[in-house]
N, C-alpha and C. Protein backbone atom coordinates (compact mmCIF):
# COMPACT_ATOMS: atom_id res chain seq x y z
N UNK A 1 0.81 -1.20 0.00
CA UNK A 1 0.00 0.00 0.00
C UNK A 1 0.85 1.26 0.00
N UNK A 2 2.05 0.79 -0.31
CA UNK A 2 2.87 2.42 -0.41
C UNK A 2 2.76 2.74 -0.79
N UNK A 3 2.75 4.37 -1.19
CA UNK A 3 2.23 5.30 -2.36
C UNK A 3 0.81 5.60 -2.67
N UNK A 4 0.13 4.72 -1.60
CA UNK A 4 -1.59 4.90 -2.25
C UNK A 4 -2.14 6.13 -0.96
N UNK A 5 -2.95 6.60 -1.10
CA UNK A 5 -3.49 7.00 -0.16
C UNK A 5 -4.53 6.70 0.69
N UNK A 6 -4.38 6.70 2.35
CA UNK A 6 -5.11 5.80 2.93
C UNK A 6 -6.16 6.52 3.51
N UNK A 7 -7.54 6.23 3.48
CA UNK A 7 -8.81 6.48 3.96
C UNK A 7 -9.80 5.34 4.91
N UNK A 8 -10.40 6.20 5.92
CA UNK A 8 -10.95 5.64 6.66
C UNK A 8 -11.43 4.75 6.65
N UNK A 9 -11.52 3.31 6.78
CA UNK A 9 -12.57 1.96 6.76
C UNK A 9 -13.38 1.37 7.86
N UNK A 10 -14.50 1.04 7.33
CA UNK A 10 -15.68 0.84 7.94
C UNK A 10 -15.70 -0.99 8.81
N UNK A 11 -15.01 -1.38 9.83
CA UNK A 11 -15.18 -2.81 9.58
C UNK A 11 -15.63 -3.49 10.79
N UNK A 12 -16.46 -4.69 10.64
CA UNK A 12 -17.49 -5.02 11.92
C UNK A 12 -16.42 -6.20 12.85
N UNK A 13 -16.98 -5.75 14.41
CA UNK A 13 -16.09 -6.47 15.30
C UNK A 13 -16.12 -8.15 15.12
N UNK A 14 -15.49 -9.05 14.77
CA UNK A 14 -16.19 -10.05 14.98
C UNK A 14 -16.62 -10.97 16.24
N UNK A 15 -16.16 -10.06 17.58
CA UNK A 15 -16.96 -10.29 18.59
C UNK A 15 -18.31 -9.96 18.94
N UNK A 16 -18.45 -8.20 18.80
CA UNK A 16 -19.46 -8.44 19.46
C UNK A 16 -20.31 -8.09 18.14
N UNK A 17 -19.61 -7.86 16.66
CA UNK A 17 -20.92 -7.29 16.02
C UNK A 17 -21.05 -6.56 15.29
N UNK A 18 -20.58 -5.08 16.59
CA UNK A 18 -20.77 -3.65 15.79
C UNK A 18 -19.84 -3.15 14.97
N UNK A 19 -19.95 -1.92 14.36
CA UNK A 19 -18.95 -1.91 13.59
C UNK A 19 -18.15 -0.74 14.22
N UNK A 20 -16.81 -0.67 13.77
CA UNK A 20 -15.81 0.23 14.19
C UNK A 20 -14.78 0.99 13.22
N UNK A 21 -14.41 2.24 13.27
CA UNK A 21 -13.48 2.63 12.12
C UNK A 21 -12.48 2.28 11.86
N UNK A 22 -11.54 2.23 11.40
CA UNK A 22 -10.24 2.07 11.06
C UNK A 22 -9.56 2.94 10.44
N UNK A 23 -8.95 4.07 11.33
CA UNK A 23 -9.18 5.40 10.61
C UNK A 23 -7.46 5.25 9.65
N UNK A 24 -7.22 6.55 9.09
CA UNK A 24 -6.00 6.33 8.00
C UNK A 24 -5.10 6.64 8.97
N UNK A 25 -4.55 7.06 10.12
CA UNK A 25 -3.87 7.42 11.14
C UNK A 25 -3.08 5.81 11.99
N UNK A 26 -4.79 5.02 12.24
CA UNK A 26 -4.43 3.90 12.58
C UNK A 26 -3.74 3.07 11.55
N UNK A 27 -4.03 2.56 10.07
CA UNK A 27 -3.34 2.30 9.65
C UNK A 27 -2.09 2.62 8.97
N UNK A 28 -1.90 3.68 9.06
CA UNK A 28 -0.09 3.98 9.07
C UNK A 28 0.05 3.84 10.14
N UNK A 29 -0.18 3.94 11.18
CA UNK A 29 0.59 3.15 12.66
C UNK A 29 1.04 2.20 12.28
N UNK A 30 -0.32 1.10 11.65
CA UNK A 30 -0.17 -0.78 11.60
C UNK A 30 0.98 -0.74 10.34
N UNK A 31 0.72 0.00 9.96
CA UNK A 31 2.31 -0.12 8.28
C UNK A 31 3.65 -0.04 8.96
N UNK A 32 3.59 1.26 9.49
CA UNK A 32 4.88 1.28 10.36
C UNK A 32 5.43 0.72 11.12
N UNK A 33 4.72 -0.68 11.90
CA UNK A 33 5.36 -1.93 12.65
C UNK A 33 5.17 -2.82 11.66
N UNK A 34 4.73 -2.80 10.60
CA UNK A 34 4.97 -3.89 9.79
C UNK A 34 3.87 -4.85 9.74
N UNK A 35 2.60 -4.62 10.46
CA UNK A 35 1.77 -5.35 10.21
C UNK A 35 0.83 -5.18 9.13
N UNK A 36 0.17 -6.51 8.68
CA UNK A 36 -0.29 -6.13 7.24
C UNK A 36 -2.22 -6.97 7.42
N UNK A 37 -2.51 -7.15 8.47
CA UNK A 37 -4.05 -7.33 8.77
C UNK A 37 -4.60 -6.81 9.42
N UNK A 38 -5.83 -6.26 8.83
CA UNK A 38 -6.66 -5.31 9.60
C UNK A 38 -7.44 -5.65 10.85
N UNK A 39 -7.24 -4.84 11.98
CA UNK A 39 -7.72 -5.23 13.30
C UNK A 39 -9.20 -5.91 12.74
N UNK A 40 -9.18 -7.23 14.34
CA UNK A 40 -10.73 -7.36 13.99
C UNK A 40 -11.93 -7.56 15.19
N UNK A 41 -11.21 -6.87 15.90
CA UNK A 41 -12.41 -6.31 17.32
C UNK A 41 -12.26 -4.66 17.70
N UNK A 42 -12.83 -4.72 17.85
CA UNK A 42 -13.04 -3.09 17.96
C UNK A 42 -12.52 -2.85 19.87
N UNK A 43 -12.52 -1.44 20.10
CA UNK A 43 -12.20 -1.40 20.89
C UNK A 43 -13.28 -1.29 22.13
N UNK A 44 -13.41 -2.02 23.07
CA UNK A 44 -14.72 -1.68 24.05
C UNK A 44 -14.36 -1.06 25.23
């Protein structure tokens, strides 16, 4: 995803359900340690 530009994503917890953002902030965090899958519980 280098070079692209990153925008907010919409994605549902698969605990409890609801859905939660994944804003472009958080994922350049997750780029910058090197991780490459998008969280999948939200935060409660």
């Amino acid at each position: 995803m280098l070079g692209l530009s990153l925008v907010d994503v919409s994605l549902t917890c698969r605990e409890c359900g609801s859905e939660f953002i994944f804003t472009a902030g958080e994922q350049q965090f997750y780029q910058s340690k090197g991780l490459v899958n998008q969280p999948t519980r939200c935060q409660p």
